[in-house]
C-alpha atoms as a PDB file:
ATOM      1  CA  UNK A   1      59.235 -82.729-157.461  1.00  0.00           C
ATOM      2  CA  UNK A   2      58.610 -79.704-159.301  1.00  0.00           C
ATOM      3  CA  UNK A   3      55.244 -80.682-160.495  1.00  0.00           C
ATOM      4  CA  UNK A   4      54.617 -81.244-156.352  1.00  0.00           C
ATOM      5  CA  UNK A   5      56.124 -77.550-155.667  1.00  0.00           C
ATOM      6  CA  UNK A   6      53.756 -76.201-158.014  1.00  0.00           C
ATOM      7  CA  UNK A   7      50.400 -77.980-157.431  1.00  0.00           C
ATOM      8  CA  UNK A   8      51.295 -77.025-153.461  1.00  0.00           C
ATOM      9  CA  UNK A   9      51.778 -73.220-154.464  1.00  0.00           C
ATOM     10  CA  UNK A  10      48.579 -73.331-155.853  1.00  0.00           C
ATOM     11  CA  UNK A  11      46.651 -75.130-153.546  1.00  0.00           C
ATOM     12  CA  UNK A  12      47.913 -72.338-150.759  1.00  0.00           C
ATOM     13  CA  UNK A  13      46.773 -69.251-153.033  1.00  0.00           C
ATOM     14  CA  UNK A  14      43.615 -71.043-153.882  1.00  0.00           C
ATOM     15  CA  UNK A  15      43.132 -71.609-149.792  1.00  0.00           C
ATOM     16  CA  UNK A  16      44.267 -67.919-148.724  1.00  0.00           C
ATOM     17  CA  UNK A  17      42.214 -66.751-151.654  1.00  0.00           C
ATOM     18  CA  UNK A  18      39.209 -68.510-149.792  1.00  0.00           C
ATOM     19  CA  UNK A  19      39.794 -66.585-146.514  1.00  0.00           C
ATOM     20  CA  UNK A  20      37.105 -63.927-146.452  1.00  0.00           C
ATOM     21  CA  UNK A  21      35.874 -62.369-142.953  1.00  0.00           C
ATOM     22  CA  UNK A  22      32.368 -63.155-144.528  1.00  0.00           C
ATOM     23  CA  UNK A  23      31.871 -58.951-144.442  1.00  0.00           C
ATOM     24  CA  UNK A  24      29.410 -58.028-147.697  1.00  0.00           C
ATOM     25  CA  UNK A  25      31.546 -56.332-150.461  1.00  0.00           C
ATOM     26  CA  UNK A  26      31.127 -52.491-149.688  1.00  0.00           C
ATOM     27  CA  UNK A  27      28.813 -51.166-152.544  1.00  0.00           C
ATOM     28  CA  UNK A  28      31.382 -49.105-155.131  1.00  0.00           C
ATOM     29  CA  UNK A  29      31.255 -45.347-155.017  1.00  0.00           C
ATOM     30  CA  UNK A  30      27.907 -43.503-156.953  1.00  0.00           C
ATOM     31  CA  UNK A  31      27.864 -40.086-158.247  1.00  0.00           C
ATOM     32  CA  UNK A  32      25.371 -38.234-157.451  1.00  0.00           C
ATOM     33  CA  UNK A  33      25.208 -34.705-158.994  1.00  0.00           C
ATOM     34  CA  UNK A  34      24.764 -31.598-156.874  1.00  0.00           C
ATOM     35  CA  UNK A  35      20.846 -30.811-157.478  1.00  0.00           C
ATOM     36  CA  UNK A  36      20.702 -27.399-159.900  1.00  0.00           C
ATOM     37  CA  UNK A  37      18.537 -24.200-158.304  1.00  0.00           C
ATOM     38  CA  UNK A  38      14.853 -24.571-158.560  1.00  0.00           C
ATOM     39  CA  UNK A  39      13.063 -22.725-161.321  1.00  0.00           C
ATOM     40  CA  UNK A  40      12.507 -18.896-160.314  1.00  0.00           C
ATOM     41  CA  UNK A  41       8.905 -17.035-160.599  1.00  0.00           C
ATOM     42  CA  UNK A  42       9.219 -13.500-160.480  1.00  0.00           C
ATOM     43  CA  UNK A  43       7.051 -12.493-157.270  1.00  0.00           C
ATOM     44  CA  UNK A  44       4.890  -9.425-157.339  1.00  0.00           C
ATOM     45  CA  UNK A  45       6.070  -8.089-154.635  1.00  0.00           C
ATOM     46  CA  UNK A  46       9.741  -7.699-153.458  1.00  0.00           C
ATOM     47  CA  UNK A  47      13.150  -5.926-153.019  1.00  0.00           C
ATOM     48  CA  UNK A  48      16.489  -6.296-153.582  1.00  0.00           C
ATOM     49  CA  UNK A  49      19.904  -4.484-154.135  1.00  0.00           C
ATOM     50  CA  UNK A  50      21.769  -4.157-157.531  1.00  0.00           C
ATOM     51  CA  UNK A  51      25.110  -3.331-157.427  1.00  0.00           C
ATOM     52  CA  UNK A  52      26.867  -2.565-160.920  1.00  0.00           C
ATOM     53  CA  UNK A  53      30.018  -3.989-161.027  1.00  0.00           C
ATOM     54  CA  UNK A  54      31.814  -6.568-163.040  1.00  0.00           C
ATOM     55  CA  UNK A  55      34.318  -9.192-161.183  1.00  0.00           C
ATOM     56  CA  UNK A  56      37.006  -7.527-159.888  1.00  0.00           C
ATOM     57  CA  UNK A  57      36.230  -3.962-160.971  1.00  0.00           C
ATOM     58  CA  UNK A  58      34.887  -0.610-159.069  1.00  0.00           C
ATOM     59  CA  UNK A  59      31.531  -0.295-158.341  1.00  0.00           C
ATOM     60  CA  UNK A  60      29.703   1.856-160.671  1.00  0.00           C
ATOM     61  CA  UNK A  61      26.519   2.007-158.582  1.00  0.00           C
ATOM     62  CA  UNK A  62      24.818   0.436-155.817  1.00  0.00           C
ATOM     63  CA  UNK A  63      20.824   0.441-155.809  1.00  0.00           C
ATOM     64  CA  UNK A  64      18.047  -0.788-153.495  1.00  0.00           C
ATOM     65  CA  UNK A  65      15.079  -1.575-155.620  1.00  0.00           C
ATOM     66  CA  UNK A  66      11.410  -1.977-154.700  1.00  0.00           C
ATOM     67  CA  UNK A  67       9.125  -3.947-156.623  1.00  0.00           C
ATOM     68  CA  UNK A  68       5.386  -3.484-156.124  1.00  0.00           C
ATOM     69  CA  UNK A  69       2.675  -5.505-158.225  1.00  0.00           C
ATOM     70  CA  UNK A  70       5.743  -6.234-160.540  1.00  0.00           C
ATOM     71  CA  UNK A  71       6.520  -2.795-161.375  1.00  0.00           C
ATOM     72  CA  UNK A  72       9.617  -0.887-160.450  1.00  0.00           C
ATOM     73  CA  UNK A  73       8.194   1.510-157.339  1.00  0.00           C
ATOM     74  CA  UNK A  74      11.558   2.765-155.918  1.00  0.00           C
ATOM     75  CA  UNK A  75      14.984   3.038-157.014  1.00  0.00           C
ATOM     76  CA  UNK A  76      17.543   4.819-154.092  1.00  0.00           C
ATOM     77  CA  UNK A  77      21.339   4.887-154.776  1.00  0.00           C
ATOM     78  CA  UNK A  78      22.502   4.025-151.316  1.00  0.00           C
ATOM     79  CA  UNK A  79      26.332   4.240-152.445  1.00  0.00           C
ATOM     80  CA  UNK A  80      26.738   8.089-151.372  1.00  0.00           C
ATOM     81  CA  UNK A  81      28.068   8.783-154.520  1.00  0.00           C
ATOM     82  CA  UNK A  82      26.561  10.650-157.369  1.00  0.00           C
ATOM     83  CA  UNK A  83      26.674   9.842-161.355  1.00  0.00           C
ATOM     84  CA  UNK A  84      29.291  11.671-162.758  1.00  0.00           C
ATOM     85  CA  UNK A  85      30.412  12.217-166.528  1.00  0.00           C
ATOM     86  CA  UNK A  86      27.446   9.681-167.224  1.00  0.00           C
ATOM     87  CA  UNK A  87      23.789   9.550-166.732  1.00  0.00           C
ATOM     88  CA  UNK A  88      21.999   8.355-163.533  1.00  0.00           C
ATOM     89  CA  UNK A  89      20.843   4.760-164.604  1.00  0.00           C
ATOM     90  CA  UNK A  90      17.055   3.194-163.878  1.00  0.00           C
ATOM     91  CA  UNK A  91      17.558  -0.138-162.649  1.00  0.00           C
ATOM     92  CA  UNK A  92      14.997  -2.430-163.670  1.00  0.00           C
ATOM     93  CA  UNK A  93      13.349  -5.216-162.174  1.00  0.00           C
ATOM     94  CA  UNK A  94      15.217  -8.612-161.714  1.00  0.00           C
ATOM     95  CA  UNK A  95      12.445 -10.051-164.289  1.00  0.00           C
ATOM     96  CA  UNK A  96      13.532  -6.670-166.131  1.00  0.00           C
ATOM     97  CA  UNK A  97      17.563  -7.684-166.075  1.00  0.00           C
ATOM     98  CA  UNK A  98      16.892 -11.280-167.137  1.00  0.00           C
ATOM     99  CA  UNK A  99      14.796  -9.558-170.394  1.00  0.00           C
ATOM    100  CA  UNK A 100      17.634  -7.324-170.931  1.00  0.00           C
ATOM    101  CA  UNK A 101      20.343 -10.606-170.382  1.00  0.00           C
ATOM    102  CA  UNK A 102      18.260 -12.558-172.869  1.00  0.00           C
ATOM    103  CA  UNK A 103      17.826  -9.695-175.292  1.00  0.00           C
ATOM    104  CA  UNK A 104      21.802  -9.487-175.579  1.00  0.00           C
ATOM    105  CA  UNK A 105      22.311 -13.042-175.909  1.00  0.00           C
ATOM    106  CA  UNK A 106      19.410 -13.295-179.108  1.00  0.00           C
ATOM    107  CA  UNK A 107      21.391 -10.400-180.480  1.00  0.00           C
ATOM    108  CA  UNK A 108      24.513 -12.553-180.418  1.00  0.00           C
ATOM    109  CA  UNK A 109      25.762 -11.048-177.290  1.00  0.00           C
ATOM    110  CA  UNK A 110      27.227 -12.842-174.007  1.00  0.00           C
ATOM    111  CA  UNK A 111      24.615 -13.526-171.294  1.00  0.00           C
ATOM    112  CA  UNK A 112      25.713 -15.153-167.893  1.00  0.00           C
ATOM    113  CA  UNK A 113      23.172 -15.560-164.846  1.00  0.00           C
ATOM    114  CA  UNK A 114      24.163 -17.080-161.594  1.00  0.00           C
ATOM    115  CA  UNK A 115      21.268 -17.830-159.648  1.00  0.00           C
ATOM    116  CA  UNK A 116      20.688 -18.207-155.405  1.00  0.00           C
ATOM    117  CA  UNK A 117      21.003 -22.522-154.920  1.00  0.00           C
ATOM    118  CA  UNK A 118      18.458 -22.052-152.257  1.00  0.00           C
ATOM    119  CA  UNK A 119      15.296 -20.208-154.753  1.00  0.00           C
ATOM    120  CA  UNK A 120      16.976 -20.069-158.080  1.00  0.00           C
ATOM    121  CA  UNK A 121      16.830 -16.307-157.807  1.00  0.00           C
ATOM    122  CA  UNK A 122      19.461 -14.355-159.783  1.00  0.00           C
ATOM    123  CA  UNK A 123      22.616 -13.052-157.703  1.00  0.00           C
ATOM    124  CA  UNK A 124      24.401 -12.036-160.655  1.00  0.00           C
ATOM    125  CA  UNK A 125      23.847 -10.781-164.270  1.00  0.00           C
ATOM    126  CA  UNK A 126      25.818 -10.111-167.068  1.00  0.00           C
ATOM    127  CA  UNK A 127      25.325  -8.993-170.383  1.00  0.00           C
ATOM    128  CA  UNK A 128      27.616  -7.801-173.198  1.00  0.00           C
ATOM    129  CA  UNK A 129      26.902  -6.580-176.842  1.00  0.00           C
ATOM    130  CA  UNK A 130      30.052  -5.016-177.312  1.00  0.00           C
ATOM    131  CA  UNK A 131      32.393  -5.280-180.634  1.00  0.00           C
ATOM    132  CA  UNK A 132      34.720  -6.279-178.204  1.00  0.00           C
ATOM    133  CA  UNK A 133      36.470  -3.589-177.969  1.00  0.00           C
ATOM    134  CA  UNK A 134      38.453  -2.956-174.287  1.00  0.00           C
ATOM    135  CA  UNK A 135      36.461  -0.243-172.591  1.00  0.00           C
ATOM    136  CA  UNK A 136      39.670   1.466-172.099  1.00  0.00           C
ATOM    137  CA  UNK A 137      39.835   2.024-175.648  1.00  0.00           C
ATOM    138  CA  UNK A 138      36.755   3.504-175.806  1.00  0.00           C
ATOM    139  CA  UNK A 139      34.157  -0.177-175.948  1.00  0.00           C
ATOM    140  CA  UNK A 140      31.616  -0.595-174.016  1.00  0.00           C
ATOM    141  CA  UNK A 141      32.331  -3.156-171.788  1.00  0.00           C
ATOM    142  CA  UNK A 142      29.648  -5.738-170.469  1.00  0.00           C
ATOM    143  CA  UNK A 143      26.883  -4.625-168.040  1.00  0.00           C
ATOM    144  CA  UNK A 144      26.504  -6.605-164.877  1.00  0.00           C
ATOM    145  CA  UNK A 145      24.925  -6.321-161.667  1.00  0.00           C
ATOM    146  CA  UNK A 146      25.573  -8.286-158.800  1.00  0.00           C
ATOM    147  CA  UNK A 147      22.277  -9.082-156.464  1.00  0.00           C
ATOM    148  CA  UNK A 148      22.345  -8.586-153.095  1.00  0.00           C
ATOM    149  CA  UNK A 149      19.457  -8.406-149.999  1.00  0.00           C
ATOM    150  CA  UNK A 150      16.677  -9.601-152.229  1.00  0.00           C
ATOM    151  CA  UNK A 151      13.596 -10.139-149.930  1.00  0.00           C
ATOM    152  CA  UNK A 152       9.855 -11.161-151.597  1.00  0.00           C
ATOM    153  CA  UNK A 153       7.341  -9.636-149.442  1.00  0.00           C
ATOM    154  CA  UNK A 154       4.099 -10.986-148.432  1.00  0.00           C
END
């Protein structure tokens, strides 16, 4: 009797097992990763603003920059503030910034660029050669810019 039980308990999982609504097997989940910024060329021609500020701290300058046959032609602080107890800066280029960037990191300083998804063109820079020390205490701090309103031109 048992041995009837049995072979009857598995004859109805092997039947409801069967049972299928004859739907394909959904294909599983695929990762697909988020596509990275394209590559950037520097354009000849263009503007853009620079403010220089690190993440949460005060701005320390905001700049519109033109950039004519890929030289600096124009720097205006449009901040309404003045440099004071330190020099007036010259902002370079973005091409400039990135050399500067990489020059810190080959000199075993911290480099970070975040770059526009859209045209890989850099919306933030920062650089740091410090000894680490807090700029409160005297260090230097890193430098960092945050882009803004860049526009190639024609």
């Amino acid at each position: 009797m048992r041995y009837a039980r049995a072979m009857c308990g598995i004859a109805l999982v092997a039947a409801l097992a069967g049972c299928t609504d004859d739907k394909p097997a959904a294909a599983p989940p695929s990762f697909v990763a988020p596509a990275s910024a394209p590559a950037w060329t520097e354009p000849a021609d263009y503007a853009f603003v620079a403010d220089r500020q690190c993440e949460g701290g005060p701005s320390l300058g905001r700049y519109r920059v033109t950039v004519t046959a890929g030289e600096v032609a124009g720097v205006e602080r449009i901040d309404g503030k003045t440099a004071s107890g330190e020099e007036e800066i010259e902002v370079p280029s973005l091409g400039g910034l990135l050399e500067l960037a990489q020059t810190a990191a080959d000199d075993g300083g911290a480099m970070t660029v975040k770059t526009d998804p859209a045209d890989g063109h850099p919306v933030a820079i920062t650089f740091d050669v410090s000894d680490g020390t807090d700029p409160e205490a005297g260090g230097e701090g890193p430098t960092c810019f945050v882009i803004s309103d860049y526009a190639p031109r024609a």
